[in-house]
C-alpha atoms as a PDB file:
ATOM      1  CA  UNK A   1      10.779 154.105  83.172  1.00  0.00           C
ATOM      2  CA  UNK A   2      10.635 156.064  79.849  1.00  0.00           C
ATOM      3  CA  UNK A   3       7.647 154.838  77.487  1.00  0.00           C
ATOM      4  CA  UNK A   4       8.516 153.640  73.536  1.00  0.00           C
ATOM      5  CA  UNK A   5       7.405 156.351  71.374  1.00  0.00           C
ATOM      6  CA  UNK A   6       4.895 155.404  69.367  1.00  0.00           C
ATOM      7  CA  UNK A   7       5.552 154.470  65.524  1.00  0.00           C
ATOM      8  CA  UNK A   8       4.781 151.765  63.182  1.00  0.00           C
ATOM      9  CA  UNK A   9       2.455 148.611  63.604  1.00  0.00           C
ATOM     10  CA  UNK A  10       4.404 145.429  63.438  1.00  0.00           C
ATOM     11  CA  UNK A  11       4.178 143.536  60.380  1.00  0.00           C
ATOM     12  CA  UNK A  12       3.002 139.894  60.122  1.00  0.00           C
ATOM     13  CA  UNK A  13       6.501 138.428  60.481  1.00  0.00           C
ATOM     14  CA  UNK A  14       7.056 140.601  63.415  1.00  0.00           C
ATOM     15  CA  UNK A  15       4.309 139.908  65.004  1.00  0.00           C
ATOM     16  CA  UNK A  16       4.381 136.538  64.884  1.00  0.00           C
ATOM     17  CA  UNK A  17       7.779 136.303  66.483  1.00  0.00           C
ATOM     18  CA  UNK A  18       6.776 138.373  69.496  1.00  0.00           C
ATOM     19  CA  UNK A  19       3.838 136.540  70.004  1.00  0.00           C
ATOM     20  CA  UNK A  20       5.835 133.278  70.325  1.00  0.00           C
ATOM     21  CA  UNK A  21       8.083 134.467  72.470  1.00  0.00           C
ATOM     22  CA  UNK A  22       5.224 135.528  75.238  1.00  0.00           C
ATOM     23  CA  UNK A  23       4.348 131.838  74.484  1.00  0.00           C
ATOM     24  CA  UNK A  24       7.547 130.558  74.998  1.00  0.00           C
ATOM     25  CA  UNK A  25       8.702 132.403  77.598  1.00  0.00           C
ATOM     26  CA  UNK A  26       7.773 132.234  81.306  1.00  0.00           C
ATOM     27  CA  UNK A  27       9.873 134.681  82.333  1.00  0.00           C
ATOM     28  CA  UNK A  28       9.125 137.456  79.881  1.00  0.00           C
ATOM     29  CA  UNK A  29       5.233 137.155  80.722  1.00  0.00           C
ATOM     30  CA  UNK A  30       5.808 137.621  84.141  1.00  0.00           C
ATOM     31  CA  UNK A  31       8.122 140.813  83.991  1.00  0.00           C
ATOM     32  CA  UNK A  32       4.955 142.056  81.287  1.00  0.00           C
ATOM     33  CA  UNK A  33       2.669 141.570  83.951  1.00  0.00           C
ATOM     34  CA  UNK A  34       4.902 142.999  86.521  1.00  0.00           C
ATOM     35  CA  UNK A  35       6.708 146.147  84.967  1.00  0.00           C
ATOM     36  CA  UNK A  36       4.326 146.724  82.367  1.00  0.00           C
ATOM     37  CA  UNK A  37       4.199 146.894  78.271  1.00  0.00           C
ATOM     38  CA  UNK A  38       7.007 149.396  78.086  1.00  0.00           C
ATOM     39  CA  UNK A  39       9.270 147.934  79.885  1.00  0.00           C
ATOM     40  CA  UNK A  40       9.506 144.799  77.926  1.00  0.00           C
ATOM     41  CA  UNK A  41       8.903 146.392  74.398  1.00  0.00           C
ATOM     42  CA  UNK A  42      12.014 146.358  71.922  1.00  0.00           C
ATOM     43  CA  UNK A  43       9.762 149.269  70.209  1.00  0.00           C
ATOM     44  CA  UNK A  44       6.972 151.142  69.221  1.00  0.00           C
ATOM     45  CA  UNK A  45       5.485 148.362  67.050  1.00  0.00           C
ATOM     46  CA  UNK A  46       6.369 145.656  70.277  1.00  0.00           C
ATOM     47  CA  UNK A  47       4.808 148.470  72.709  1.00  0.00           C
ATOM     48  CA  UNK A  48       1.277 149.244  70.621  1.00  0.00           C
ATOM     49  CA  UNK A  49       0.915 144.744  70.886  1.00  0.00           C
ATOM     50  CA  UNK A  50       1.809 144.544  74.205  1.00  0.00           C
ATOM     51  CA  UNK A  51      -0.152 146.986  75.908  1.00  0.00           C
ATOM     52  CA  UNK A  52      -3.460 145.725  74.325  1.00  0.00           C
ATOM     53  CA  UNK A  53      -2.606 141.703  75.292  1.00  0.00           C
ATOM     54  CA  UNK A  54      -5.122 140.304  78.009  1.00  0.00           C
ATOM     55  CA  UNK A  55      -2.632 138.682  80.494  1.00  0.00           C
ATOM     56  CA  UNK A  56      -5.464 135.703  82.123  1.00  0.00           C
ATOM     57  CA  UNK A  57      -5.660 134.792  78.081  1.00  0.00           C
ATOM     58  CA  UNK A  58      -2.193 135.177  77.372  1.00  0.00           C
ATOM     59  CA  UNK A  59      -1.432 132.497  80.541  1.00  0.00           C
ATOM     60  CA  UNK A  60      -4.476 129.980  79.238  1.00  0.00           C
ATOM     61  CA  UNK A  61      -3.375 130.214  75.818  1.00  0.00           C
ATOM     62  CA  UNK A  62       0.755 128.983  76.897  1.00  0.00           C
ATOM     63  CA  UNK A  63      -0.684 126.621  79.280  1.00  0.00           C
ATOM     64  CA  UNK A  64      -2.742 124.874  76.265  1.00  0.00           C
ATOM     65  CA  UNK A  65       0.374 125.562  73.512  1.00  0.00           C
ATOM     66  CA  UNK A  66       2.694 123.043  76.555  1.00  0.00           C
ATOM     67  CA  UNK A  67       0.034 120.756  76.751  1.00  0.00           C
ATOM     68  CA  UNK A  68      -0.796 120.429  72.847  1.00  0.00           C
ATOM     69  CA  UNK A  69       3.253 119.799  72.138  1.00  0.00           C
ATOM     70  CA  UNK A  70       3.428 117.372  75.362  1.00  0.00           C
ATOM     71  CA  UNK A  71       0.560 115.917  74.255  1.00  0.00           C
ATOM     72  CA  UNK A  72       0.530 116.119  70.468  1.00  0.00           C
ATOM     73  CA  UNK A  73      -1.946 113.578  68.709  1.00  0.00           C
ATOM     74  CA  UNK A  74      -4.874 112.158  69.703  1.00  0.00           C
ATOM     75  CA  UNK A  75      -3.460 109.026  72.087  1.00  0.00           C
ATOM     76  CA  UNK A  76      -0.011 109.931  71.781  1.00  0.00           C
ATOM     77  CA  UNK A  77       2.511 112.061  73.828  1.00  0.00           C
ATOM     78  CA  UNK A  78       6.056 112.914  74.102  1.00  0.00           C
ATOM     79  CA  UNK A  79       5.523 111.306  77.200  1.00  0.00           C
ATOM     80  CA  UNK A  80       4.330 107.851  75.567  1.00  0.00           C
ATOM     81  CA  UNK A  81       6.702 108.068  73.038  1.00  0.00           C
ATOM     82  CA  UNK A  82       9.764 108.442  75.669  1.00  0.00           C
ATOM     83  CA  UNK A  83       8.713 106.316  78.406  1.00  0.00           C
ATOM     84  CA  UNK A  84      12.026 104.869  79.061  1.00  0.00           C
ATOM     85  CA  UNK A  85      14.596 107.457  78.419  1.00  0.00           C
ATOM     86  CA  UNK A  86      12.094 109.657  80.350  1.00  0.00           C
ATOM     87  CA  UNK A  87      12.110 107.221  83.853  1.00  0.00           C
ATOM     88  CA  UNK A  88      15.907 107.414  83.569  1.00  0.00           C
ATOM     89  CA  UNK A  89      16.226 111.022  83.087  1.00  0.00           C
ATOM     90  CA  UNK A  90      14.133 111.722  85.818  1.00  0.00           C
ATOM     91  CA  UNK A  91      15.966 108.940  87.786  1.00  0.00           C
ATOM     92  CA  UNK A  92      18.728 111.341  87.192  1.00  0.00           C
ATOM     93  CA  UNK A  93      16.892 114.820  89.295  1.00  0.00           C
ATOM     94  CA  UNK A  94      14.900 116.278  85.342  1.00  0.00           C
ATOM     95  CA  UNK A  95      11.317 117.062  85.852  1.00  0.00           C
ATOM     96  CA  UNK A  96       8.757 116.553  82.850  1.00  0.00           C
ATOM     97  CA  UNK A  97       8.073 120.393  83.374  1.00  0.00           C
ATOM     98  CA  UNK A  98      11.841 121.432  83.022  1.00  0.00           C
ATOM     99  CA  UNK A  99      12.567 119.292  80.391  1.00  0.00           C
ATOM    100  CA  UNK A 100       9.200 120.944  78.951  1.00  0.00           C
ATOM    101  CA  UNK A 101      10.393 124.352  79.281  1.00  0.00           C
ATOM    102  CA  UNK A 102      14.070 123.381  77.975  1.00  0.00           C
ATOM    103  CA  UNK A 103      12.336 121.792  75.058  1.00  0.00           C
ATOM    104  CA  UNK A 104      10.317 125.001  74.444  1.00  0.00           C
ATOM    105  CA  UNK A 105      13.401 127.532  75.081  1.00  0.00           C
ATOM    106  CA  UNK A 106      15.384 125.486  72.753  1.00  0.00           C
ATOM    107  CA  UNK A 107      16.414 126.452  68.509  1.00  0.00           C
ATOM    108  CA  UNK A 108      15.660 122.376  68.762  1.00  0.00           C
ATOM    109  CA  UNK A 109      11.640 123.505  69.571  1.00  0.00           C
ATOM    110  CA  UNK A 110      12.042 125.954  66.811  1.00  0.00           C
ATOM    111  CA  UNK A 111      12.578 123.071  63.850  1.00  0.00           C
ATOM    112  CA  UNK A 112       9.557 121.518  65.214  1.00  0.00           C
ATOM    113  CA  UNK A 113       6.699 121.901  62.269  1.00  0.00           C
ATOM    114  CA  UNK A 114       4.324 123.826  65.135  1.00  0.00           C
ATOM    115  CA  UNK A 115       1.541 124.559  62.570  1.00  0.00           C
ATOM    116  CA  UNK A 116       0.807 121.582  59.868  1.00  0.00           C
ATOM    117  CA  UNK A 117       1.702 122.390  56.233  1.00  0.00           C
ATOM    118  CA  UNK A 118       3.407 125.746  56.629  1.00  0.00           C
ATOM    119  CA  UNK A 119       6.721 124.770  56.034  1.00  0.00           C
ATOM    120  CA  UNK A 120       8.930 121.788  55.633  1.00  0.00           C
ATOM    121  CA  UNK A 121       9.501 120.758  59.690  1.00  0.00           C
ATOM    122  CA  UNK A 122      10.802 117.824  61.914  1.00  0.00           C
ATOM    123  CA  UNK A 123       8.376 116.060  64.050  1.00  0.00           C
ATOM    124  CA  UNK A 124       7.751 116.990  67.530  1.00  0.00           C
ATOM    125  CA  UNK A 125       9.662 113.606  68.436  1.00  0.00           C
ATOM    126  CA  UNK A 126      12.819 113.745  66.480  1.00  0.00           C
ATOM    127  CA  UNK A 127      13.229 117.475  67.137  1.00  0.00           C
ATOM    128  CA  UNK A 128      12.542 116.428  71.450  1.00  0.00           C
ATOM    129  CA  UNK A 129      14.877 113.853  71.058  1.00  0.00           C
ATOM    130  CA  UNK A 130      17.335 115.704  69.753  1.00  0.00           C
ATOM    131  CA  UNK A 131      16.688 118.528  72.558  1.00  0.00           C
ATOM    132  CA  UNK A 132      17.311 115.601  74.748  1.00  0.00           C
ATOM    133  CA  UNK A 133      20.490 113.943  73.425  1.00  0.00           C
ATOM    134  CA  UNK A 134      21.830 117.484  73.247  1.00  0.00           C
ATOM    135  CA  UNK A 135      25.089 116.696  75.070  1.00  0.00           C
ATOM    136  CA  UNK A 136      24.730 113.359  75.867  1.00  0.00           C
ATOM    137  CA  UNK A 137      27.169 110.634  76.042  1.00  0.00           C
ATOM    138  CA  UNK A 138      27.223 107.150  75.344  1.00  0.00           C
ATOM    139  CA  UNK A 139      25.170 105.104  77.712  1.00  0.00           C
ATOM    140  CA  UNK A 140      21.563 104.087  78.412  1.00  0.00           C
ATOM    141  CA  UNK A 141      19.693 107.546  77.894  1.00  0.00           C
ATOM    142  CA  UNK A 142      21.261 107.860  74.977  1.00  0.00           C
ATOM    143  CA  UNK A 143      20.738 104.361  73.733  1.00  0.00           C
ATOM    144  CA  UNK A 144      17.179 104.133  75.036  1.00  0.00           C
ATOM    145  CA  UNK A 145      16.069 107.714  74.050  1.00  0.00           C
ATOM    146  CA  UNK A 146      17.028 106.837  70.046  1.00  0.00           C
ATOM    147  CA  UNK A 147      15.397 103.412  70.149  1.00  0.00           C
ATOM    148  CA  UNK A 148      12.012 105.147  71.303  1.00  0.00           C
ATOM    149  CA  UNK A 149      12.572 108.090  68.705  1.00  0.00           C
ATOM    150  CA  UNK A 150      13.091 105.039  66.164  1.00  0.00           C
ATOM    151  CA  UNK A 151      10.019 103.573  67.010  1.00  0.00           C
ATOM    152  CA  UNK A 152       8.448 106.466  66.429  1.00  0.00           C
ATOM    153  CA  UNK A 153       9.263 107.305  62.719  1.00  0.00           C
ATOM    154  CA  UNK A 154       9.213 103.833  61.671  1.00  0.00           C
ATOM    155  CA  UNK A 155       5.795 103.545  63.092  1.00  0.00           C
ATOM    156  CA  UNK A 156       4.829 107.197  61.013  1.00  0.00           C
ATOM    157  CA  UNK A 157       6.754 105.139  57.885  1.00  0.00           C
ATOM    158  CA  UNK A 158       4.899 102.374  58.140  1.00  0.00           C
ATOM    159  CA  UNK A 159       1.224 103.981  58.600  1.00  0.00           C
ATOM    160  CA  UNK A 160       1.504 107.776  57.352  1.00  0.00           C
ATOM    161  CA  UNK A 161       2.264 108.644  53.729  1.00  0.00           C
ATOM    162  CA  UNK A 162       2.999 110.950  53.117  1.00  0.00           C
ATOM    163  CA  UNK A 163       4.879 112.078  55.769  1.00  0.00           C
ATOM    164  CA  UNK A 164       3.371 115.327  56.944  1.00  0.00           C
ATOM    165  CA  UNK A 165       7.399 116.198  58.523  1.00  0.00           C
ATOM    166  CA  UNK A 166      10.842 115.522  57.316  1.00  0.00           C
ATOM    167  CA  UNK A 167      13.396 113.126  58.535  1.00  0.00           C
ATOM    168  CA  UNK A 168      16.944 114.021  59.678  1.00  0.00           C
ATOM    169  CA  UNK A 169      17.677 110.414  61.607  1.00  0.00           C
ATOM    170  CA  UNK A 170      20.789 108.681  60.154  1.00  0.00           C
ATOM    171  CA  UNK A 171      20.962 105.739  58.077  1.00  0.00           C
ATOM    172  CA  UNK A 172      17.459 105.297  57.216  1.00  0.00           C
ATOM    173  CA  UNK A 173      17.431 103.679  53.688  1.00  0.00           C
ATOM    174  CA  UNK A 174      14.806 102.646  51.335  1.00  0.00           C
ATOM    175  CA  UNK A 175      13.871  98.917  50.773  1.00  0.00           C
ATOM    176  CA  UNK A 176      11.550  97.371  48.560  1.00  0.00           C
ATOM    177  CA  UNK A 177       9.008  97.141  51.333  1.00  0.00           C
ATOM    178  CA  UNK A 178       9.730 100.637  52.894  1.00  0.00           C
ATOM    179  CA  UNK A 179      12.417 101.688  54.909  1.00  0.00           C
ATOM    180  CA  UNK A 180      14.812  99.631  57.244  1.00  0.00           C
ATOM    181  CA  UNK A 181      17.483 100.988  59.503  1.00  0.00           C
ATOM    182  CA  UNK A 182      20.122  99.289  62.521  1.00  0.00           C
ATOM    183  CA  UNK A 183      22.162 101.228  65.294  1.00  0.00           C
ATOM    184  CA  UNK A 184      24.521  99.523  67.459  1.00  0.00           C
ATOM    185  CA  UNK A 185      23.656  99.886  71.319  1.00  0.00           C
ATOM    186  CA  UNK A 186      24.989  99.063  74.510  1.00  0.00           C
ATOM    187  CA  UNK A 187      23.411  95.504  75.177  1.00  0.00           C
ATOM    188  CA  UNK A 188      22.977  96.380  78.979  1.00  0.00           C
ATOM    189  CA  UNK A 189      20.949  99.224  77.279  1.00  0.00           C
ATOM    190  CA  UNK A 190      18.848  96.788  75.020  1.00  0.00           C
ATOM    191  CA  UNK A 191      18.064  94.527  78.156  1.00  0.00           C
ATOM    192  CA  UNK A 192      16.205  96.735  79.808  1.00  0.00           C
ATOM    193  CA  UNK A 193      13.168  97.166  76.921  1.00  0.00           C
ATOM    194  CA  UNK A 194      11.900  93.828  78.040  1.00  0.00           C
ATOM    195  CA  UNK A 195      10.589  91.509  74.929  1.00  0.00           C
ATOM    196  CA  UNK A 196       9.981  93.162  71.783  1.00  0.00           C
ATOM    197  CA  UNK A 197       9.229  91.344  68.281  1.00  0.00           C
ATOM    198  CA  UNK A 198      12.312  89.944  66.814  1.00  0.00           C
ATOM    199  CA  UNK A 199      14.646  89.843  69.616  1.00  0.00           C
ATOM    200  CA  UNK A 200      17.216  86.978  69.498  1.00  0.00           C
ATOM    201  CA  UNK A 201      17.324  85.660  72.860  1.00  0.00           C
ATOM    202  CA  UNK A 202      20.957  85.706  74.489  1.00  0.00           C
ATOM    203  CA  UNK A 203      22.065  88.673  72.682  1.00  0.00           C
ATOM    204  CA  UNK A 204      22.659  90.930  76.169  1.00  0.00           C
ATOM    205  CA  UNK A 205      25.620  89.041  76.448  1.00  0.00           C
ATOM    206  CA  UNK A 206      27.742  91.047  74.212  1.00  0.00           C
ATOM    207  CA  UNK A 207      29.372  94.435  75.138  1.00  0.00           C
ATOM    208  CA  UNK A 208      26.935  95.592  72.091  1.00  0.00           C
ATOM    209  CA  UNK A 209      24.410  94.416  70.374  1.00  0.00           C
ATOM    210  CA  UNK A 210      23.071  95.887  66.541  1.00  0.00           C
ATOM    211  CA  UNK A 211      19.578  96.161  66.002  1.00  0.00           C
ATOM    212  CA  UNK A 212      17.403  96.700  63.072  1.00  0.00           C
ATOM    213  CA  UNK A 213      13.654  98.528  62.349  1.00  0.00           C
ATOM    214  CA  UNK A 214      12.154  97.920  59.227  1.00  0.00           C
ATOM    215  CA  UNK A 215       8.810  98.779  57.706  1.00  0.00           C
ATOM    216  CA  UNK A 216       6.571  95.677  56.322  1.00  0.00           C
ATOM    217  CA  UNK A 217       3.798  94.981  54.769  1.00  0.00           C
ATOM    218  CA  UNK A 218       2.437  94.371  58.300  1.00  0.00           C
ATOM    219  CA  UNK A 219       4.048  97.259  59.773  1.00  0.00           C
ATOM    220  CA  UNK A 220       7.205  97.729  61.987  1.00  0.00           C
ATOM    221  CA  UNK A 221       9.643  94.868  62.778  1.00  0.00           C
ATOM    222  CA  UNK A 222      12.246  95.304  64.638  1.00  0.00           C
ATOM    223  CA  UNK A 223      15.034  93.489  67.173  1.00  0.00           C
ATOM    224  CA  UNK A 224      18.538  92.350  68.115  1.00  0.00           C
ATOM    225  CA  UNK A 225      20.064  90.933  64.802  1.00  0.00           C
ATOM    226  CA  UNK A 226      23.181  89.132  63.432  1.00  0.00           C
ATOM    227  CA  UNK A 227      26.217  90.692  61.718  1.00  0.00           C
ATOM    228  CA  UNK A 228      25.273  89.073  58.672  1.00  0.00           C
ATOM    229  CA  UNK A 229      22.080  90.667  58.872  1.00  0.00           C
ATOM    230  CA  UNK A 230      23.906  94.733  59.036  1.00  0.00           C
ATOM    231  CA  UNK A 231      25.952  93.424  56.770  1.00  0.00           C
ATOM    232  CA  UNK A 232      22.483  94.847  54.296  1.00  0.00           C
ATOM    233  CA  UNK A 233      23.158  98.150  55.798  1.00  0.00           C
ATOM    234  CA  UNK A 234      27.102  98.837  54.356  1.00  0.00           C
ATOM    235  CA  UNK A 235      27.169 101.831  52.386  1.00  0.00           C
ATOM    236  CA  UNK A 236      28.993 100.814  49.268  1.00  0.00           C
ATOM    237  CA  UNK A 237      27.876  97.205  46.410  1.00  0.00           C
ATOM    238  CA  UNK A 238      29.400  94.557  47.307  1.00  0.00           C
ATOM    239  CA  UNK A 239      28.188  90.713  46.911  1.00  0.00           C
ATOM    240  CA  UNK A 240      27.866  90.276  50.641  1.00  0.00           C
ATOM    241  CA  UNK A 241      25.723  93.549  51.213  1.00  0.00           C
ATOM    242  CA  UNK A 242      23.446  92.014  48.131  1.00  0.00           C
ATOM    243  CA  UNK A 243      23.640  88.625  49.369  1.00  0.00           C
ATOM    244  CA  UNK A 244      22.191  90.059  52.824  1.00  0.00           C
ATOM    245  CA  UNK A 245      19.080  92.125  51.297  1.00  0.00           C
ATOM    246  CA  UNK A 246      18.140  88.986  49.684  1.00  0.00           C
ATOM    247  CA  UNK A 247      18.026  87.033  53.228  1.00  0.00           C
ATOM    248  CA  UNK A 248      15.519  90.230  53.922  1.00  0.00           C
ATOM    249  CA  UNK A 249      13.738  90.205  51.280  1.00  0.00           C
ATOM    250  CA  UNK A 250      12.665  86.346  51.319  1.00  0.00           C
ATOM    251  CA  UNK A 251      12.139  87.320  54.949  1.00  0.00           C
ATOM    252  CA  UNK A 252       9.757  90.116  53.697  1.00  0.00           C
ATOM    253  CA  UNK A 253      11.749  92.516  55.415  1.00  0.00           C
ATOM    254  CA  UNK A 254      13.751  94.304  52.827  1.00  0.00           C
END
């Protein structure tokens, strides 16, 4: 194996990159502690880094960085937040450790806002969620994983501003009150989330079922609702879409 020649330091950008990777990436820390620095550096600036990184830190430090995004606020978890959509993935042969590692391998992991207020960044949720829809058809995961990642912003709309992330979720308009949103989902899907405020009884019945979140002045509502109801949510004026936000808004809703 021929060595890197030595040369120039990395600079901060550079630096920052290669550490990630080592964070990110299983395999490359084991061929570093195998084969060595040189035989993983890119160059002389990779090479001078690697040979001076303490492998038994390197390991603790990417076991903590899986734990802190698996687990990322105090009380909450990606595991928590996807408690559903995570039972029927793993009904379907997933692991929580490869989904993990998928996550982390992922550019959706890389839109994730890692370190607070460095840049503009989705949450850890929305950008998961969208690591795990990645492909997905119609159908329960689908269905169930976007109702949980729903229940998730609304709940940051209703109790965090300002946001501390950006949004990239569809169809999430302002109201009066907040925000308020509806997606249409299978109602086999919808039956399975067991009793949740608002729900109109009988609704499974249908082939599909819309439901709504909104933010209130007591926090999230959300639930199976009428056509009337989406009928609020119709992109363009019209005397029935104004006639519906009213309903809301008497409702304290919109």
């Amino acid at each position: 194996m021929t060595a890197v020649e030595p040369g120039a330091s990395l600079d901060g950008a550079q630096l920052t990159d290669l550490l990630l990777r080592l964070l990110l990436d299983a395999d490359l820390r084991a061929r570093l502690a195998d084969e060595g620095a040189a035989a993983v550096a890119a160059d002389a600036g990779e090479l001078e880094c690697l040979a001076s990184v303490d492998l038994a830190e390197l390991d603790t430090t990417a076991r903590r960085l899986r734990s802190q995004v698996w687990r990322p606020g105090s009380g909450g978890s990606l595991a928590t937040t996807f408690p559903r959509g995570l039972r029927l993935l793993q009904d379907a042969g997933a692991t929580e450790a490869g989904l993990l590692t998928g996550f982390l391998g992922s550019p959706h992991f890389a839109r994730f806002r890692l370190i607070p207020y460095t840049a503009p960044g989705l949450s850890v949720e929305e950008a998961f969620a969208s690591y795990l829809l990645e492909g997905t058809g119609p159908g329960a995961v689908r269905d169930t994983v976007t109702h949980e990642l729903m229940i998730a912003l609304f709940t940051a709309l209703a109790c965090e501003q300002p946001l501390s992330f950006v949004i990239e979720a569809e169809g999430i308009v302002p109201t009066d009150r907040g925000h308020a949103a509806v997606r249409t989902y299978e109602a086999a899907s919808v039956a399975t989330w067991g009793s949740v405020p608002g729900e109109r009884r009988g609704a499974a019945s249908a082939e599909a079922v819309r439901y709504a979140y909104f933010t209130t002045s007591a926090g999230l509502a959300h639930g199976v609702v009428s056509g009337r109801v989406a009928e609020a949510f119709e992109a363009g004026p019209s005397d029935r879409r104004e006639t519906a936000r009213r309903a809301l808004a008497d409702r304290g809703l919109w």
